[in-house]
N, C-alpha and C. Protein backbone atom coordinates (compact mmCIF):
# COMPACT_ATOMS: atom_id res chain seq x y z
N UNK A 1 145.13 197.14 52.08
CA UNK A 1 143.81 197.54 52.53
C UNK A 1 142.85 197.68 51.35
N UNK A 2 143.62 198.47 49.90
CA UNK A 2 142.64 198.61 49.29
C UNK A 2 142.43 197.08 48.46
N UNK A 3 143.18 196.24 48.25
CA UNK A 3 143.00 194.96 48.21
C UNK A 3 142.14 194.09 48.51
N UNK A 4 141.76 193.69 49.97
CA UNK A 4 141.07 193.05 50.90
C UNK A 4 139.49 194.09 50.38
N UNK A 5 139.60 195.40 50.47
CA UNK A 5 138.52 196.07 50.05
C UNK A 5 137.59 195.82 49.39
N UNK A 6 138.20 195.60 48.05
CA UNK A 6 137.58 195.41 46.86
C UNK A 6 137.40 193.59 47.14
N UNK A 7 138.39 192.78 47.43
CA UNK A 7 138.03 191.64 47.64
C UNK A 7 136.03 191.34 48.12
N UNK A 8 135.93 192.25 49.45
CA UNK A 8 134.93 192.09 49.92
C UNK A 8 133.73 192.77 49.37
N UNK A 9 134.11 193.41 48.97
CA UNK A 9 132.48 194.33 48.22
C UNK A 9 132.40 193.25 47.01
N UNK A 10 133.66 192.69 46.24
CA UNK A 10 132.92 191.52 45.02
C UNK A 10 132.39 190.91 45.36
N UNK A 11 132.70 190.14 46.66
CA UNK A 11 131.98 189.02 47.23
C UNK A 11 130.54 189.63 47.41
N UNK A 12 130.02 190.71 48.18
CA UNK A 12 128.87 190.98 48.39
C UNK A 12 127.90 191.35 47.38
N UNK A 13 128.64 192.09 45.97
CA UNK A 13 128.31 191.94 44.88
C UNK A 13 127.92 190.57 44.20
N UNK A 14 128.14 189.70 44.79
CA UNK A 14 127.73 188.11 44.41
C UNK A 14 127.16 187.49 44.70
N UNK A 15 126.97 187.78 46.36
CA UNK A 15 125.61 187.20 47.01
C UNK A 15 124.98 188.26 47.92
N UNK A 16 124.11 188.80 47.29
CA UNK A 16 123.84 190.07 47.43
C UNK A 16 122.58 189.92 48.86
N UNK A 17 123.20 190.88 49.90
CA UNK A 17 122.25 190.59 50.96
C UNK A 17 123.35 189.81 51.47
N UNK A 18 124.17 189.18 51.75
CA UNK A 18 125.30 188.65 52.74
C UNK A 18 125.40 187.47 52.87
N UNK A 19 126.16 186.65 53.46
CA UNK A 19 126.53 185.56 53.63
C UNK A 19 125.07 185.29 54.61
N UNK A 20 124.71 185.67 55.32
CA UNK A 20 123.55 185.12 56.39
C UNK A 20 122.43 185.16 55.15
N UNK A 21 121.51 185.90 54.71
CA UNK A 21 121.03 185.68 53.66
C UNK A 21 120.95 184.52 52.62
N UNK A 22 122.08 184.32 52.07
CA UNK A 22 122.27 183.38 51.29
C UNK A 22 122.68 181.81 52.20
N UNK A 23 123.08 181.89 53.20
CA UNK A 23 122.25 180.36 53.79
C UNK A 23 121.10 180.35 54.47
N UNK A 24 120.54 181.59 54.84
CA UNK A 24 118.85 181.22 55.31
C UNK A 24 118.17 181.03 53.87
N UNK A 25 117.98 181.15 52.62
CA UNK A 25 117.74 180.85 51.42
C UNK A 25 118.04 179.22 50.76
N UNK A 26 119.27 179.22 51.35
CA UNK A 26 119.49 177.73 51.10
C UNK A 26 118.63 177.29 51.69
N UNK A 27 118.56 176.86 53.15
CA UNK A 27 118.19 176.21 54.02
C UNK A 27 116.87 175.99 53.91
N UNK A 28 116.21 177.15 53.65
CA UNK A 28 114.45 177.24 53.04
C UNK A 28 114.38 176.33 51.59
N UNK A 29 115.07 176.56 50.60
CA UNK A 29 114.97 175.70 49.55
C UNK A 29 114.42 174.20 50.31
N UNK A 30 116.10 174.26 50.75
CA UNK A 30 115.86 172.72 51.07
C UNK A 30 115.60 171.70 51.71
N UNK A 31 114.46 173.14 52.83
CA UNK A 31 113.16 172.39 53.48
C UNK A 31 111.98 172.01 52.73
N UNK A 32 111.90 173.11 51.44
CA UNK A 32 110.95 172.68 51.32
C UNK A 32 111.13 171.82 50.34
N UNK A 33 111.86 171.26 49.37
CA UNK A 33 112.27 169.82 48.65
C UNK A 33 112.47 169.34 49.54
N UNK A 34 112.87 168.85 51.10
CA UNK A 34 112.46 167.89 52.06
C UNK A 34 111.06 167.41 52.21
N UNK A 35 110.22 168.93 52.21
CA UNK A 35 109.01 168.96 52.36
C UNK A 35 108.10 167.77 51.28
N UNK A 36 108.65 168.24 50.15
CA UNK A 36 107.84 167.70 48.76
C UNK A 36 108.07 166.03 49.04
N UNK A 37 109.46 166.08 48.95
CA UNK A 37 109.92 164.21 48.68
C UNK A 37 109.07 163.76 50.07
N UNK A 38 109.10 164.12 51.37
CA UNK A 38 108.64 163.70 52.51
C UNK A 38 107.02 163.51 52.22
N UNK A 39 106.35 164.72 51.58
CA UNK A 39 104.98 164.34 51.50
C UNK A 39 104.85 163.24 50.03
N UNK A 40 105.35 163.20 48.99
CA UNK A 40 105.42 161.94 48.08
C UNK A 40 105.42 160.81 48.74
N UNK A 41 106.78 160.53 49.54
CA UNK A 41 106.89 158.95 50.01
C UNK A 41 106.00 158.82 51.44
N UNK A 42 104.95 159.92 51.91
CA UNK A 42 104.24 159.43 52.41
C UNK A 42 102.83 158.70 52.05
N UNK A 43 102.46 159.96 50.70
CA UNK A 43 101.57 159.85 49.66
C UNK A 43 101.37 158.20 49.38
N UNK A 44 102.90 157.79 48.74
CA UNK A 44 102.87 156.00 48.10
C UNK A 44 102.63 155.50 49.29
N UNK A 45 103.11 155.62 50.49
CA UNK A 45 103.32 154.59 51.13
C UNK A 45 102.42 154.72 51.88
N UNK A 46 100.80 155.44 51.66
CA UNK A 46 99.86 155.16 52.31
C UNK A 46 99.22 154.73 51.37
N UNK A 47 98.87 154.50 49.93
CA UNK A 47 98.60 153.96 48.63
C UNK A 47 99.07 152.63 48.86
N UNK A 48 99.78 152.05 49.00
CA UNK A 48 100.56 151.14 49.07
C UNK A 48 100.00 150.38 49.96
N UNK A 49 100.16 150.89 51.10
CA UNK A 49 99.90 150.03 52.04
C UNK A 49 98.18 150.06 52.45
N UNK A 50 97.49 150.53 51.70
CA UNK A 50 96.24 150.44 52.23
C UNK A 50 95.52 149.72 50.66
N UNK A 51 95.58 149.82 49.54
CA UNK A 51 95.49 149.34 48.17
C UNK A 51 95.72 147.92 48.64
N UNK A 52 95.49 147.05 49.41
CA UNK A 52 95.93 145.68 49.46
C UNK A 52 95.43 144.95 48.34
N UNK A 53 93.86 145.36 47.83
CA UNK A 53 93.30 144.75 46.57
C UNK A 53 94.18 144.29 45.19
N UNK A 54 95.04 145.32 45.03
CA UNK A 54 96.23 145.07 44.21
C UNK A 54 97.32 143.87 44.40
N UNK A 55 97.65 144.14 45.72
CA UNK A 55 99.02 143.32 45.57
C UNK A 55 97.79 142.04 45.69
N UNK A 56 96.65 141.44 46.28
CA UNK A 56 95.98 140.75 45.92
C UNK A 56 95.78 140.09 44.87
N UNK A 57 95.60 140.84 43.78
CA UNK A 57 95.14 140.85 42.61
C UNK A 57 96.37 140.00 41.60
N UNK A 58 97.57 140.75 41.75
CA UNK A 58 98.98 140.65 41.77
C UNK A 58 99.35 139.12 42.16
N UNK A 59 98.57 138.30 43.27
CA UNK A 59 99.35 136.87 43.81
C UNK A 59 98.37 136.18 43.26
N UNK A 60 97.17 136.25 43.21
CA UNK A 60 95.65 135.31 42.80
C UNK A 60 96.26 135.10 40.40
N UNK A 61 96.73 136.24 40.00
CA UNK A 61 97.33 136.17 38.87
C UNK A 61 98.65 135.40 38.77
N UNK A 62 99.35 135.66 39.74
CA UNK A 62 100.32 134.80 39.75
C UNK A 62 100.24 133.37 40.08
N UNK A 63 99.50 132.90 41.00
CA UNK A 63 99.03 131.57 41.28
C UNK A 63 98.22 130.97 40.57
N UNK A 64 97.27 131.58 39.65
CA UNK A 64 96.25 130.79 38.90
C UNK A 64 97.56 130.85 37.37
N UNK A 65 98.09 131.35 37.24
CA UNK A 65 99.31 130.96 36.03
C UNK A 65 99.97 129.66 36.15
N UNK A 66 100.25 130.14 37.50
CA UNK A 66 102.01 128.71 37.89
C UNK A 66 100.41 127.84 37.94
N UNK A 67 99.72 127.61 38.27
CA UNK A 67 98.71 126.56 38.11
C UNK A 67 98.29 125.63 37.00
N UNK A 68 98.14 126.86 36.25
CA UNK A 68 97.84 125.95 34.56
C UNK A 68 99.09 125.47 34.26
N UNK A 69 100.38 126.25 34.59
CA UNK A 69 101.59 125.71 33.90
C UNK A 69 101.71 124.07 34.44
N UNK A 70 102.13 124.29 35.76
CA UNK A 70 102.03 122.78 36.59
C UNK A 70 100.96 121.79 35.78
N UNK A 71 99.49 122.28 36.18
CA UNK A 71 98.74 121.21 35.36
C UNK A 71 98.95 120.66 34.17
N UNK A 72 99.49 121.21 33.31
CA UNK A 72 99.90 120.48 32.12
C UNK A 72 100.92 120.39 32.03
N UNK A 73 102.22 120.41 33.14
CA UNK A 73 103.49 119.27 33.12
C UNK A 73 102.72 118.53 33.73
N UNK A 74 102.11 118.38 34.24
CA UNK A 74 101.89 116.65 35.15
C UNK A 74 100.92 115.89 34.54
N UNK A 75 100.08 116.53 33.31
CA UNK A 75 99.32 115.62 32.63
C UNK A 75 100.17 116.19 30.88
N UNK A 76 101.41 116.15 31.01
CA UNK A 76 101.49 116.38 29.65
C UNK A 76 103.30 115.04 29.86
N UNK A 77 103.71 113.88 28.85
CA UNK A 77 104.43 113.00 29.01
C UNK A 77 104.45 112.27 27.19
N UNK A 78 105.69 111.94 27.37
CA UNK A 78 105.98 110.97 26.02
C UNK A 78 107.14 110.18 26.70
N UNK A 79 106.88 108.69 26.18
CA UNK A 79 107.48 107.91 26.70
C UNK A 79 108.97 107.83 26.13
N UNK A 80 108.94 108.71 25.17
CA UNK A 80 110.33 108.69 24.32
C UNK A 80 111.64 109.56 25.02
N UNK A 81 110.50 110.55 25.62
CA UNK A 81 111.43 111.50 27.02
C UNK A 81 111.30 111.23 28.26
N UNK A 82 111.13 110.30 28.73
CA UNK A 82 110.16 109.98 29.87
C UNK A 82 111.15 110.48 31.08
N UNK A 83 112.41 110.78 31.47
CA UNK A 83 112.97 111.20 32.36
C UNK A 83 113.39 112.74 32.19
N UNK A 84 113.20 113.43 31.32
CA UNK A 84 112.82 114.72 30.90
C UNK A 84 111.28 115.34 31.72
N UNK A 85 110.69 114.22 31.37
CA UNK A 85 109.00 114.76 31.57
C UNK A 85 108.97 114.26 33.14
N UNK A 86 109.21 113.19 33.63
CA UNK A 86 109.75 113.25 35.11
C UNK A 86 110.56 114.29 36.07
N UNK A 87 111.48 114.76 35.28
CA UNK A 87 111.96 115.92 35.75
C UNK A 87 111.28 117.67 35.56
N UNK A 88 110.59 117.26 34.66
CA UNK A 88 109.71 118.53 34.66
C UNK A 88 108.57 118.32 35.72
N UNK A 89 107.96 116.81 36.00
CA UNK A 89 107.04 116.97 36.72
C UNK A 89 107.63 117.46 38.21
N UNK A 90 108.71 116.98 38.73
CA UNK A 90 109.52 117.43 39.88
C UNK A 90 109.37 119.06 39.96
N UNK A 91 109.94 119.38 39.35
CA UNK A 91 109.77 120.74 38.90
C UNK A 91 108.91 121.26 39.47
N UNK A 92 107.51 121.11 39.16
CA UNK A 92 105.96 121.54 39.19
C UNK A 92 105.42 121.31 40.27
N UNK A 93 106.23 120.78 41.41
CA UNK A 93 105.74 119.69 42.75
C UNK A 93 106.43 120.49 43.87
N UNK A 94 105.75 120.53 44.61
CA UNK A 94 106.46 121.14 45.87
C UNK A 94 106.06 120.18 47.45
N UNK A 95 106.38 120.12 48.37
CA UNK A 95 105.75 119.29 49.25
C UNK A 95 105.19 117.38 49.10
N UNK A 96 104.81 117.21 49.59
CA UNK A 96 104.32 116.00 49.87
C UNK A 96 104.09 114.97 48.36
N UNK A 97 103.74 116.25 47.30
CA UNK A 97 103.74 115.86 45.81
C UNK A 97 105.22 115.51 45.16
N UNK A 98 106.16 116.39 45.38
CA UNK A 98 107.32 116.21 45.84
C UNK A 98 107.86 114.86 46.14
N UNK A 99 107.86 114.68 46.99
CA UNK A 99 108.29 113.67 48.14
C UNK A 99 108.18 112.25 47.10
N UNK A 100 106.46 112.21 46.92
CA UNK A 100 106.03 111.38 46.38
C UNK A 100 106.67 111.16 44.75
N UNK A 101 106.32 112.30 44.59
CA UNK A 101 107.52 112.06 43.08
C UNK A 101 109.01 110.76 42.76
N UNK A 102 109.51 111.84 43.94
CA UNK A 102 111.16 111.45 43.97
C UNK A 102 111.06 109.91 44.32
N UNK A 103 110.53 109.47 45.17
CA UNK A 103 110.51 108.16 46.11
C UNK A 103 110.00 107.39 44.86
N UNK A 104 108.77 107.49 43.87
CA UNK A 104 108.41 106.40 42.82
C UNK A 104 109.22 106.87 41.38
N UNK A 105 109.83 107.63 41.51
CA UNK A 105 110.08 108.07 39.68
C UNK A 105 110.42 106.63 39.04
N UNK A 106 111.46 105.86 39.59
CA UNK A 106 112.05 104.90 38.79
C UNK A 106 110.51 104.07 38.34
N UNK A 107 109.88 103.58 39.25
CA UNK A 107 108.70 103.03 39.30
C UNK A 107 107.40 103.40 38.01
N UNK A 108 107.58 105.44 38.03
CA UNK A 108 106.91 105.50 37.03
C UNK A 108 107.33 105.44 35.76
N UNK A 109 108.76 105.41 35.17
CA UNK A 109 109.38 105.90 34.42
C UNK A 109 109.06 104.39 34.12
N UNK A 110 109.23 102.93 34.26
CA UNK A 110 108.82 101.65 34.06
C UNK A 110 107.84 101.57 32.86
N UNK A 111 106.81 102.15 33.92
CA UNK A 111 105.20 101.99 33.60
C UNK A 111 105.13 102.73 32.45
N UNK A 112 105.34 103.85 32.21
CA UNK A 112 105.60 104.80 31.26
C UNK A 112 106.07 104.38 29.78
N UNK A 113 107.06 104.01 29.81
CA UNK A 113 108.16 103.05 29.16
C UNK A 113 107.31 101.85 28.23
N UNK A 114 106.90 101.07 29.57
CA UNK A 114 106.04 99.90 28.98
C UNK A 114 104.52 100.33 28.24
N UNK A 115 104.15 101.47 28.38
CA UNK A 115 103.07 101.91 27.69
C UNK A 115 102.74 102.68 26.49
N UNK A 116 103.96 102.87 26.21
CA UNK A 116 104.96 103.68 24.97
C UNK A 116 103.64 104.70 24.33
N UNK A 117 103.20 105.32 25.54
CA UNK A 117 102.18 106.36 25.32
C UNK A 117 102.19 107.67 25.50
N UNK A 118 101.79 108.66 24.22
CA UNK A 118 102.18 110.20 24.57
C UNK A 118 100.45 110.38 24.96
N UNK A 119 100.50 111.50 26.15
CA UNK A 119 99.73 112.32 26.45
C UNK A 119 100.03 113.90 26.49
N UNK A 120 99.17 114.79 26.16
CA UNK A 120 99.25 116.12 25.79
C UNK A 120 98.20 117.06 26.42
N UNK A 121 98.32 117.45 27.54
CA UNK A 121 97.17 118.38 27.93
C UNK A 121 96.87 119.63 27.65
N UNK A 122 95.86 119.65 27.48
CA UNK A 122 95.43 121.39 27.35
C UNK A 122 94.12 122.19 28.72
N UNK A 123 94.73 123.06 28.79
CA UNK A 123 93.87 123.43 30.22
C UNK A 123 92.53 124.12 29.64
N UNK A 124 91.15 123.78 29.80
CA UNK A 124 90.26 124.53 29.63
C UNK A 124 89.71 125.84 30.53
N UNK A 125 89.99 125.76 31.67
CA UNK A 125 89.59 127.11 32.69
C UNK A 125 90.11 126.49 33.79
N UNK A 126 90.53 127.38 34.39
CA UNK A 126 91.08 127.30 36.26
C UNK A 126 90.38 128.76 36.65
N UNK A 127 90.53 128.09 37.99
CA UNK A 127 90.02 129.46 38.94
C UNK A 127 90.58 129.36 40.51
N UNK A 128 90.98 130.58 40.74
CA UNK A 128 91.79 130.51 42.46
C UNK A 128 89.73 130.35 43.11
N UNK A 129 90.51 129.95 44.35
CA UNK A 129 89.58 129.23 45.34
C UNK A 129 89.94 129.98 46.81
N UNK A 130 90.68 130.11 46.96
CA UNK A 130 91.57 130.87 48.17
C UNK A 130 92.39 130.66 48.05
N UNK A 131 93.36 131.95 48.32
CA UNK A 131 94.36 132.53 48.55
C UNK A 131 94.95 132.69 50.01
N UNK A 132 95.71 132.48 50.43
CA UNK A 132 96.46 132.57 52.13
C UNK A 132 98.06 133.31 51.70
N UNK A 133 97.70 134.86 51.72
CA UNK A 133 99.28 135.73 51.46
C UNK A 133 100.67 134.81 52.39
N UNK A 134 99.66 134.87 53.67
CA UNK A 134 100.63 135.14 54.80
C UNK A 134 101.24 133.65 54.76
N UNK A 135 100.46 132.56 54.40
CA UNK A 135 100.96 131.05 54.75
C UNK A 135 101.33 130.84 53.47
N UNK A 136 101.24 131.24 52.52
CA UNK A 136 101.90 131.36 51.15
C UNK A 136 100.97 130.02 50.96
N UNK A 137 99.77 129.54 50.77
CA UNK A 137 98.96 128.58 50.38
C UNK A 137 97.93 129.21 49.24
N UNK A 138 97.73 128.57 48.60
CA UNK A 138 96.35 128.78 47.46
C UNK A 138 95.82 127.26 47.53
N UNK A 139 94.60 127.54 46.69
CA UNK A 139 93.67 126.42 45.98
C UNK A 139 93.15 127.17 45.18
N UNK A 140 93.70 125.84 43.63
CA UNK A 140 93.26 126.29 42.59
C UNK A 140 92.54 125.33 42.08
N UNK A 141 91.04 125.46 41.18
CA UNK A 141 90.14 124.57 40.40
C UNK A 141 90.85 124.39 39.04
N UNK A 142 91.45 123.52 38.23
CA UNK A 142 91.69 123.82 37.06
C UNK A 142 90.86 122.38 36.06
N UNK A 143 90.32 122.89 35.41
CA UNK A 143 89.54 122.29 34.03
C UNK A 143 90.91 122.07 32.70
N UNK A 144 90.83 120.17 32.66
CA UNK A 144 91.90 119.99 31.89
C UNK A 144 91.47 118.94 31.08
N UNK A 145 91.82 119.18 29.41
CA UNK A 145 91.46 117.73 28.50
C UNK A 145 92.89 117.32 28.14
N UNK A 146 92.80 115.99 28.09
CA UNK A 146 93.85 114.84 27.89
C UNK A 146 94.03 113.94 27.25
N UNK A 147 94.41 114.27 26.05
CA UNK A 147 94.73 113.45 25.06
C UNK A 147 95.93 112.00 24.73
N UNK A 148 95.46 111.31 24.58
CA UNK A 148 96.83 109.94 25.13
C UNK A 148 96.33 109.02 23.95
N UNK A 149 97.45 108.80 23.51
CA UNK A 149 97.75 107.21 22.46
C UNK A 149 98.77 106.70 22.47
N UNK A 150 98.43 105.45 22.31
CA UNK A 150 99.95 104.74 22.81
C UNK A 150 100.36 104.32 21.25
N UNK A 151 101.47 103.50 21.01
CA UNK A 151 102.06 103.26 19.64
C UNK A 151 101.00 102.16 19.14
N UNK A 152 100.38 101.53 19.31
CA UNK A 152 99.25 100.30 19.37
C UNK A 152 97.91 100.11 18.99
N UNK A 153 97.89 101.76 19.90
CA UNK A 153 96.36 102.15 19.86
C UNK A 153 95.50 103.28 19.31
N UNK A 154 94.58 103.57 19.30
CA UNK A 154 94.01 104.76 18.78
C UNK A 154 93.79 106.10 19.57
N UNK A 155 93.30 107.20 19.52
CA UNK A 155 93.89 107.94 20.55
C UNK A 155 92.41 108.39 21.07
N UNK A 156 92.87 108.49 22.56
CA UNK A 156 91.39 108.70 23.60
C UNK A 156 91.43 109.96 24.14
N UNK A 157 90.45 110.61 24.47
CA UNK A 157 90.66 111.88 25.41
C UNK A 157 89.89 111.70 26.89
N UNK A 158 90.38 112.11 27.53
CA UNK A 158 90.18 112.09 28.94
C UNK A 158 90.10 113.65 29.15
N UNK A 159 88.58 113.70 30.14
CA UNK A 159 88.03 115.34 30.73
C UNK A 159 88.20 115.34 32.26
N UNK A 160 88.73 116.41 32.77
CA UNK A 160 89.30 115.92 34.16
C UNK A 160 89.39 117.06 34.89
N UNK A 161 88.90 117.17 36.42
CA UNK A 161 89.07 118.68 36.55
C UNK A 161 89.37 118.31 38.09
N UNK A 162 90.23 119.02 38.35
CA UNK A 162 91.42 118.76 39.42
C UNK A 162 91.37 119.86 40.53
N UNK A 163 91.80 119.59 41.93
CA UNK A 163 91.87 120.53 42.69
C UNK A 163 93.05 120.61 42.92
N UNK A 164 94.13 121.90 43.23
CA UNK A 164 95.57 121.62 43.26
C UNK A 164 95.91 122.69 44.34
N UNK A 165 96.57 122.09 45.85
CA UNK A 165 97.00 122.60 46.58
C UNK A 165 98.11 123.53 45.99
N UNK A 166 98.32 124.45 46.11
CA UNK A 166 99.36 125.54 46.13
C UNK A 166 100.28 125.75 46.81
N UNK A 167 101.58 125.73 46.53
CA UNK A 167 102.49 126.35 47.51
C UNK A 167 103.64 127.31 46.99
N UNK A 168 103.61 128.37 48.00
CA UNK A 168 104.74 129.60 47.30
C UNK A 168 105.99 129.10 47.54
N UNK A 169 106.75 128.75 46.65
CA UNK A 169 108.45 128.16 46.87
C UNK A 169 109.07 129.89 45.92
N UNK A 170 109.67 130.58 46.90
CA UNK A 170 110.46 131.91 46.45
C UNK A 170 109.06 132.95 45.82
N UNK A 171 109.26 132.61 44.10
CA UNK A 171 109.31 133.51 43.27
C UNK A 171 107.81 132.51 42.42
N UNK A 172 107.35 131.74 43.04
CA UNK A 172 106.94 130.46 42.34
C UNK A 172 106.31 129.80 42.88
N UNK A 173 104.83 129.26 42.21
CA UNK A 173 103.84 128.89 42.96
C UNK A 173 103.67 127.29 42.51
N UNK A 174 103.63 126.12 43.14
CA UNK A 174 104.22 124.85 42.77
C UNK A 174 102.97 124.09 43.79
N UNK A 175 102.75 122.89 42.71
CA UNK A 175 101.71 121.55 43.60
C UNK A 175 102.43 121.59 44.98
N UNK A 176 101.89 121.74 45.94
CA UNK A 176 101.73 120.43 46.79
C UNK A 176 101.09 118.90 47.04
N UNK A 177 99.71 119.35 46.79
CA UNK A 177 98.79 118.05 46.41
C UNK A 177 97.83 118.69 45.34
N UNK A 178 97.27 117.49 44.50
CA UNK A 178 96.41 117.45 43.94
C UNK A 178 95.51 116.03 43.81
N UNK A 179 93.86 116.28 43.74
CA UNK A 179 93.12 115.56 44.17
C UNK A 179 91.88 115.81 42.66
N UNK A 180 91.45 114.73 42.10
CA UNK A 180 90.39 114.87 41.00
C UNK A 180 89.45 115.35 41.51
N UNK A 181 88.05 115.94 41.19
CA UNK A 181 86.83 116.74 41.72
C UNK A 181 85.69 116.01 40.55
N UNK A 182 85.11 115.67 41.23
CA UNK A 182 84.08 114.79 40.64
C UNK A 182 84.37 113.34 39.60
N UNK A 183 83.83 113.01 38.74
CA UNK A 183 84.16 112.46 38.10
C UNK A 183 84.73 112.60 36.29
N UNK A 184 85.99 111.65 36.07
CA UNK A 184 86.48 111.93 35.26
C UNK A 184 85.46 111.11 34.13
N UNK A 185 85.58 111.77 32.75
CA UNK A 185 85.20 110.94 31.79
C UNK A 185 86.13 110.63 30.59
N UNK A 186 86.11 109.38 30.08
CA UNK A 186 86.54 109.18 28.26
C UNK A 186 85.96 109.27 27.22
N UNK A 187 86.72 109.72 26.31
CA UNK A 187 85.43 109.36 24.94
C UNK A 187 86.96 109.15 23.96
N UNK A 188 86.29 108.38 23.07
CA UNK A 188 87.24 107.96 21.70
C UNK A 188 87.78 109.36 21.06
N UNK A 189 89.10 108.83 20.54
CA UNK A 189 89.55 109.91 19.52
C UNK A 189 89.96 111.47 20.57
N UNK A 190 91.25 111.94 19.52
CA UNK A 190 91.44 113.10 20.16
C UNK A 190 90.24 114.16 21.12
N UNK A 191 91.21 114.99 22.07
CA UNK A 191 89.99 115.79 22.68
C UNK A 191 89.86 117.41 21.46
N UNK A 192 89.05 117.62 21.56
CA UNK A 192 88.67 119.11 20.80
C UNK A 192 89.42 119.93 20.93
N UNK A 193 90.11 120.57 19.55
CA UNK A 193 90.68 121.60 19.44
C UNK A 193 90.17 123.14 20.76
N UNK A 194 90.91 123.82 21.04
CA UNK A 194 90.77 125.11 21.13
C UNK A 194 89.54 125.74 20.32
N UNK A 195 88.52 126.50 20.95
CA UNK A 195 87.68 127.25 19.96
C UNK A 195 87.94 128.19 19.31
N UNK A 196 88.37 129.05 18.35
CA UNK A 196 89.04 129.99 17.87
C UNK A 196 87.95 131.41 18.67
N UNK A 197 88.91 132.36 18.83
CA UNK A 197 87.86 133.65 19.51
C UNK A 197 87.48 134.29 18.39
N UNK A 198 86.35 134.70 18.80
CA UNK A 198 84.93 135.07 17.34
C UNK A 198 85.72 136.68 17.80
């Protein structure tokens, strides 16, 4: 008896105020850290979901990138790699650009070959045009100079500014089509360096 006695008064000595006490205390804690985390992940997830300008912001950056990249695999080639630079243009192609690729490569890789000519592009400005989240489509404007000489000849630049259907493949924004926008011009001799930023 006096055993069990002392057993129980330590215990109450430990959680003082009783066993009922000490789980209505719990239980309050850890409503209200329910409380907190519950009002946080409501907090983001009305941020989130109403902030659309962002994740906006977020795909129009991502698509005007994979844009310039594409544009200068498909105007950038040396005939010395020419099934390298074919396979990069694949790469850069999604859809109908695609299609078209695969079906002529041997055809271009010929022409290529027989022209024993490097070209090297550099992108001067692009700009998104519209964006479609939901159909995963863009249109992008991109401003591109093009430099080409063959082993023979002297080297020309070509000014060229392109419209380029967009398409989201995963993680990755890739031609579908592309179409020239106005007219292209030549002039002799390499195209102009980069301007250095003042």
């Amino acid at each position: 008896m006096t055993s069990s006695a002392t057993t129980r008064t330590g215990v109450e000595r430990t959680f003082p105020g009783g066993p009922l006490r000490t789980a209505t205390l719990v239980v309050a804690v850890l409503a209200v850290v329910a409380f907190a985390a519950a009002g946080w992940f409501g907090v983001s997830w009305a941020w989130a979901a109403h902030d659309k300008s962002l994740v906006l912001g977020m795909d129009r950056d991502a698509v005007l990138r994979d844009a310039q990249r594409a544009t200068l695999n498909l105007n950038t080639l040396d005939y010395r790699r020419v099934q390298e630079g074919l396979t990069l243009w694949e790469q850069s192609a999604a859809g109908s650009l695609l299609t078209q690729l695969r079906a002529n490569r041997n055809t271009y890789a010929r022409a290529i070959n027989a022209s024993t000519t490097i070209s090297i592009a550099r992108v001067l400005d692009a700009a998104v045009a519209s964006l479609d989240e939901r159909s995963g489509t863009a249109q992008v404007f991109v401003a591109v100079d093009v430099t080409s000489q063959s082993e023979q000849g002297d080297p020309g630049c070509a000014h060229r500014r392109v419209r380029l259907e967009m398409i989201r493949t995963g993680d990755t924004w890739k031609v579908g089509t592309l179409a020239p926008v106005g007219d292209a011009y030549s002039e002799p001799g390499p195209c102009p360096p980069a301007s250095s930023p003042k």
